[in-house]
N, C-alpha and C. Protein backbone atom coordinates (compact mmCIF):
# COMPACT_ATOMS: atom_id res chain seq x y z
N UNK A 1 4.81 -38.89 115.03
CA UNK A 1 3.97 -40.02 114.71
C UNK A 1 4.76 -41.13 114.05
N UNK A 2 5.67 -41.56 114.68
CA UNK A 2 6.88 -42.63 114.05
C UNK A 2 6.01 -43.82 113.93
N UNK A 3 5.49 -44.15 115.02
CA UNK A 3 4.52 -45.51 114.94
C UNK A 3 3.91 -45.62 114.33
N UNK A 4 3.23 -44.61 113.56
CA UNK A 4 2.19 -45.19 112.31
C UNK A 4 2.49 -45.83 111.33
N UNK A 5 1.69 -46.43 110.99
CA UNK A 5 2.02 -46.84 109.30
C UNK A 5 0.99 -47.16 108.46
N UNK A 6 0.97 -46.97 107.53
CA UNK A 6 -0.32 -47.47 106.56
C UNK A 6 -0.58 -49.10 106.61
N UNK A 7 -1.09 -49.64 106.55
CA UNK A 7 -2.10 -50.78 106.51
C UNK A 7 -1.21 -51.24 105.22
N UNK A 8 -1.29 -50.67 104.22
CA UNK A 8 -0.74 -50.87 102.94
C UNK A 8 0.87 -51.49 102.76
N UNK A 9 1.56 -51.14 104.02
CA UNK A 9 2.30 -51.31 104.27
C UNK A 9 2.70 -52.17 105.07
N UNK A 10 1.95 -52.81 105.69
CA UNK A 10 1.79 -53.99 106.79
C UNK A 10 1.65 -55.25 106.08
N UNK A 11 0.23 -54.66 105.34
CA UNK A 11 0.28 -56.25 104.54
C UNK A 11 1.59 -56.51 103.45
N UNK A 12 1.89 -58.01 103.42
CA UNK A 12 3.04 -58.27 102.39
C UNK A 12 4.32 -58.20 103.61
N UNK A 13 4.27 -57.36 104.46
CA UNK A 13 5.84 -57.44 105.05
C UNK A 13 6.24 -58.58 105.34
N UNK A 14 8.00 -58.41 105.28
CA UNK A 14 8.33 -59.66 106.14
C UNK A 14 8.45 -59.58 107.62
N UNK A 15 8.16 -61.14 107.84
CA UNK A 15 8.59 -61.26 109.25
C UNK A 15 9.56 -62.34 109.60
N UNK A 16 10.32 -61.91 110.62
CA UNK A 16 12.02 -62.67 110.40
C UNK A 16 12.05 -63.21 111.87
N UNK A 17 12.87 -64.31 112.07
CA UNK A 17 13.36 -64.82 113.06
C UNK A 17 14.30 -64.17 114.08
N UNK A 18 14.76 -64.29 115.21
CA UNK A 18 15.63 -63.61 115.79
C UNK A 18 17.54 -63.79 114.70
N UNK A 19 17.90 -64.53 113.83
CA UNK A 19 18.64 -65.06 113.20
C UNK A 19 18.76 -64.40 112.03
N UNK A 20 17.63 -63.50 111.40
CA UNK A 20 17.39 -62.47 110.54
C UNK A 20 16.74 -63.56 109.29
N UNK A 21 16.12 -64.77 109.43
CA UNK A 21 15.63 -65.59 108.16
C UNK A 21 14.32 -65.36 108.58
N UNK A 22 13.93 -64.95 106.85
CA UNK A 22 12.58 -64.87 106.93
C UNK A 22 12.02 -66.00 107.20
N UNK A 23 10.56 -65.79 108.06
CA UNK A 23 9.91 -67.33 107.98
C UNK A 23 8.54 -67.10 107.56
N UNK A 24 7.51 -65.82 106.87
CA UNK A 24 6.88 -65.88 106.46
C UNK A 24 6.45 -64.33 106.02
N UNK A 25 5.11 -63.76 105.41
CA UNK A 25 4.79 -62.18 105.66
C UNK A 25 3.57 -62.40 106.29
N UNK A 26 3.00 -61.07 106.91
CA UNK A 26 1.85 -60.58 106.94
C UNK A 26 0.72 -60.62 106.00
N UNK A 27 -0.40 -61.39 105.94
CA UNK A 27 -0.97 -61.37 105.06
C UNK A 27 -2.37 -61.51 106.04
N UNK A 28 -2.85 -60.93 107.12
CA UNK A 28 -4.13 -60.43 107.35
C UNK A 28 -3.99 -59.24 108.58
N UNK A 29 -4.61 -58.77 109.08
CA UNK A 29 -4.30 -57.55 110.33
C UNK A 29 -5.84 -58.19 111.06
N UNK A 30 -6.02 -58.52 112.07
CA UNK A 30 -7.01 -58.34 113.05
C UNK A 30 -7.20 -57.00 113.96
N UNK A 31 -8.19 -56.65 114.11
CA UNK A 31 -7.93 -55.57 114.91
C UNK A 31 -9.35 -55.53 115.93
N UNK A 32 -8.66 -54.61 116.81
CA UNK A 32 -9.36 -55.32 118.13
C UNK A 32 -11.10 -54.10 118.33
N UNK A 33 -12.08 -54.18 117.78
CA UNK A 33 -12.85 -52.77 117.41
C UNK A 33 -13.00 -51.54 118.28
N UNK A 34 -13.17 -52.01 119.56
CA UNK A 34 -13.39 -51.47 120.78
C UNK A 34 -12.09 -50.80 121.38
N UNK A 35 -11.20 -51.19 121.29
CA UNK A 35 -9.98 -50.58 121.76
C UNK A 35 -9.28 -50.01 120.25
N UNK A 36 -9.55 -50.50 118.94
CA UNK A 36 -8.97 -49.69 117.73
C UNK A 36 -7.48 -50.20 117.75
N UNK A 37 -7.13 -51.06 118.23
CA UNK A 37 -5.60 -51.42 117.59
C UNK A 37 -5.26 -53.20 117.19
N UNK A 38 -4.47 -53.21 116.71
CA UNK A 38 -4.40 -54.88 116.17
C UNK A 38 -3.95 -55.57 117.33
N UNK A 39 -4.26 -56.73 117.12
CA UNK A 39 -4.27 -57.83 118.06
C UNK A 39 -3.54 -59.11 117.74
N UNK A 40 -3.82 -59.17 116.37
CA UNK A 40 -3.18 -60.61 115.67
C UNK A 40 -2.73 -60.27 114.13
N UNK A 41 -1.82 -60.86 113.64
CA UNK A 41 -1.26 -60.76 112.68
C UNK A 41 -1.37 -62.41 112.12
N UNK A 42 -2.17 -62.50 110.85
CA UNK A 42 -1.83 -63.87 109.98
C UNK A 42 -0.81 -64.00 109.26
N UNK A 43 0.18 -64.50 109.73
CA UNK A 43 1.46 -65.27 108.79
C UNK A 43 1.40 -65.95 108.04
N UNK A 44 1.70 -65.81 106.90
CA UNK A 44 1.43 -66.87 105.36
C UNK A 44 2.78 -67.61 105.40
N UNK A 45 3.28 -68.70 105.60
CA UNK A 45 4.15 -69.72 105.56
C UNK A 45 4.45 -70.00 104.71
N UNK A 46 5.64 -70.10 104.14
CA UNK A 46 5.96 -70.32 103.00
C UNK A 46 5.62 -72.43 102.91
N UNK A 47 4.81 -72.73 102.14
CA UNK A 47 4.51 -74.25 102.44
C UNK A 47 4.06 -74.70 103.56
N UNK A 48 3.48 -73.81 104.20
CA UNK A 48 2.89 -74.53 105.69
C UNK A 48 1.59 -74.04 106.28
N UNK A 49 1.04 -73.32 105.36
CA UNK A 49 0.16 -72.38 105.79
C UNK A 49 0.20 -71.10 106.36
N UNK A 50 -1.11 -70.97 107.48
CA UNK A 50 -0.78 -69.62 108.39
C UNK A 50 -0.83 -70.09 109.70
N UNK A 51 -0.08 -68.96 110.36
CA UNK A 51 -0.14 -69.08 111.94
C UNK A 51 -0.89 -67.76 112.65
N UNK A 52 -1.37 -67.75 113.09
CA UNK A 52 -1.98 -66.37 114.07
C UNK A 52 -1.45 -65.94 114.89
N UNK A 53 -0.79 -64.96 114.57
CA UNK A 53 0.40 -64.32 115.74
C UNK A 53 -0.27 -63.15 116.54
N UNK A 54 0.08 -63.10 118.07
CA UNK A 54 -0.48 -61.60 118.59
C UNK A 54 0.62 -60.75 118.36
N UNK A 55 0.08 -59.61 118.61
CA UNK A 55 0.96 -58.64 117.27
C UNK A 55 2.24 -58.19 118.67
N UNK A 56 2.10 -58.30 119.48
CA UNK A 56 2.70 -57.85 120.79
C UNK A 56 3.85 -58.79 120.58
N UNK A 57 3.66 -60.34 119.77
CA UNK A 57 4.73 -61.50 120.10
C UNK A 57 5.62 -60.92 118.61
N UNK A 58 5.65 -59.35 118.35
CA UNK A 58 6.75 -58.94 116.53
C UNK A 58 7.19 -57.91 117.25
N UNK A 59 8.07 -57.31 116.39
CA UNK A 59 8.58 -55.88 116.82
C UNK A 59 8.65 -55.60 115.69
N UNK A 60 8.78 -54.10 115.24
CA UNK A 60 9.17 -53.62 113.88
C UNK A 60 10.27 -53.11 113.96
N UNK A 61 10.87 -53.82 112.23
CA UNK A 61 12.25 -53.15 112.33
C UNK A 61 12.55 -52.35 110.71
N UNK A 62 12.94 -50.92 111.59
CA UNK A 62 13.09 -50.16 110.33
C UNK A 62 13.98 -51.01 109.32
N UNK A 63 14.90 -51.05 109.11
CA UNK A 63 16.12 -51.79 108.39
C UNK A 63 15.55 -52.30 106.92
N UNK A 64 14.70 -53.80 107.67
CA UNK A 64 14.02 -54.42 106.61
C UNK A 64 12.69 -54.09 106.51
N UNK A 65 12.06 -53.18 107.37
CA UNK A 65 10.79 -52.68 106.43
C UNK A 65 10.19 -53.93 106.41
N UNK A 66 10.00 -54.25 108.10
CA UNK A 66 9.64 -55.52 108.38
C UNK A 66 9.17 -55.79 109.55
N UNK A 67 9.37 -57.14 110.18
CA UNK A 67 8.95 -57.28 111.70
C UNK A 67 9.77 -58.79 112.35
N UNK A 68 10.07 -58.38 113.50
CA UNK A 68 11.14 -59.88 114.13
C UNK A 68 10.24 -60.08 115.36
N UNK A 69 10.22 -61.66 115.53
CA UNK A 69 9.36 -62.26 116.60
C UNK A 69 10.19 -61.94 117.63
N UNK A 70 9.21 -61.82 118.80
CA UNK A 70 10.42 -61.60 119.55
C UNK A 70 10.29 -63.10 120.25
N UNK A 71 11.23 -63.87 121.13
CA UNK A 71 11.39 -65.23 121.98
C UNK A 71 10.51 -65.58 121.79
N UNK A 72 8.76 -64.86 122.37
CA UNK A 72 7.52 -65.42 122.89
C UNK A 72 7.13 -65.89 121.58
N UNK A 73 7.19 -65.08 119.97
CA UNK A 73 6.73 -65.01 119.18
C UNK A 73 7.23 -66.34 118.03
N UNK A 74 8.59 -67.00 118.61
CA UNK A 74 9.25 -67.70 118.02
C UNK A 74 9.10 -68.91 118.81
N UNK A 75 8.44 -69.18 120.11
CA UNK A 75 7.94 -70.08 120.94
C UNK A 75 6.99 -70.37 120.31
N UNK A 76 5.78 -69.53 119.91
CA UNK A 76 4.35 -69.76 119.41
C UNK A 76 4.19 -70.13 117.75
N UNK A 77 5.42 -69.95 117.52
CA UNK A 77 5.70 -70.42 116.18
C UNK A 77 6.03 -71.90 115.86
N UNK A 78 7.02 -71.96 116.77
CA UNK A 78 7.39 -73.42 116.75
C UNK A 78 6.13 -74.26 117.20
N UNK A 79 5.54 -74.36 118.35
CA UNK A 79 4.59 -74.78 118.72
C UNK A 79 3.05 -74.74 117.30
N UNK A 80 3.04 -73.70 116.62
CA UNK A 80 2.07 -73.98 115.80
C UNK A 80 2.32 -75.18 114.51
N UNK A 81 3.13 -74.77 114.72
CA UNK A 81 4.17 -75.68 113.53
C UNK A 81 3.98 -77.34 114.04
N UNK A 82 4.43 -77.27 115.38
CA UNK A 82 4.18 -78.79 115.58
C UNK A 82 4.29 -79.86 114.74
C-alpha cells in the first residue's frame, strides 16, 4: 500500500516546479464522491493566491515529502497566473 497516504499529510505539502523551486503547498483536496479519489488540489501561492490543480497534472516525490507538476501541470500554472 505505497500509494496511500494520510490526508494529514497532503495538506501543507510542497509542490515544486520541474527545476525543484517551490511554487506553492497544498492547502485543499477535492475529491471526486462517486469514484472516491481526488481530482483537484488547491495551491496556496505564495502572494498570488490559489490555483486549482487536477491532481493527475503532480506526481509525488518521496525525497521532499512533496509533489512536482508535471509539463501539463506547469502549463496550467503559468496560464492561471496570467
Amino acid at each position: 500500500m505505497d500509494q496511500a497516504m494520510p490526508t494529514a499529510n497532503l495538506l501543507g505539502a510542497g509542490v515544486y516546479d520541474a527545476r525543484g523551486s517551490e511554487v506553492g503547498v497544498i492547502s485543499e483536496l477535492q475529491i471526486d464522491p462517486a469514484a472516491g479519489i481526488v481530482r483537484f488540489a488547491r495551491i496556496a501561492l505564495p502572494q498570488q493566491g490559489t490555483v486549482l490543480m487536477p491532481w493527475a497534472a503532480m506526481f509525488r516525490v518521496k525525497y521532499r515529502q512533496g509533489f512536482v507538476l508535471t509539463a501539463r501541470g506547469e502549463e496550467l500554472l503559468r496560464e492561471n497566473l496570467g
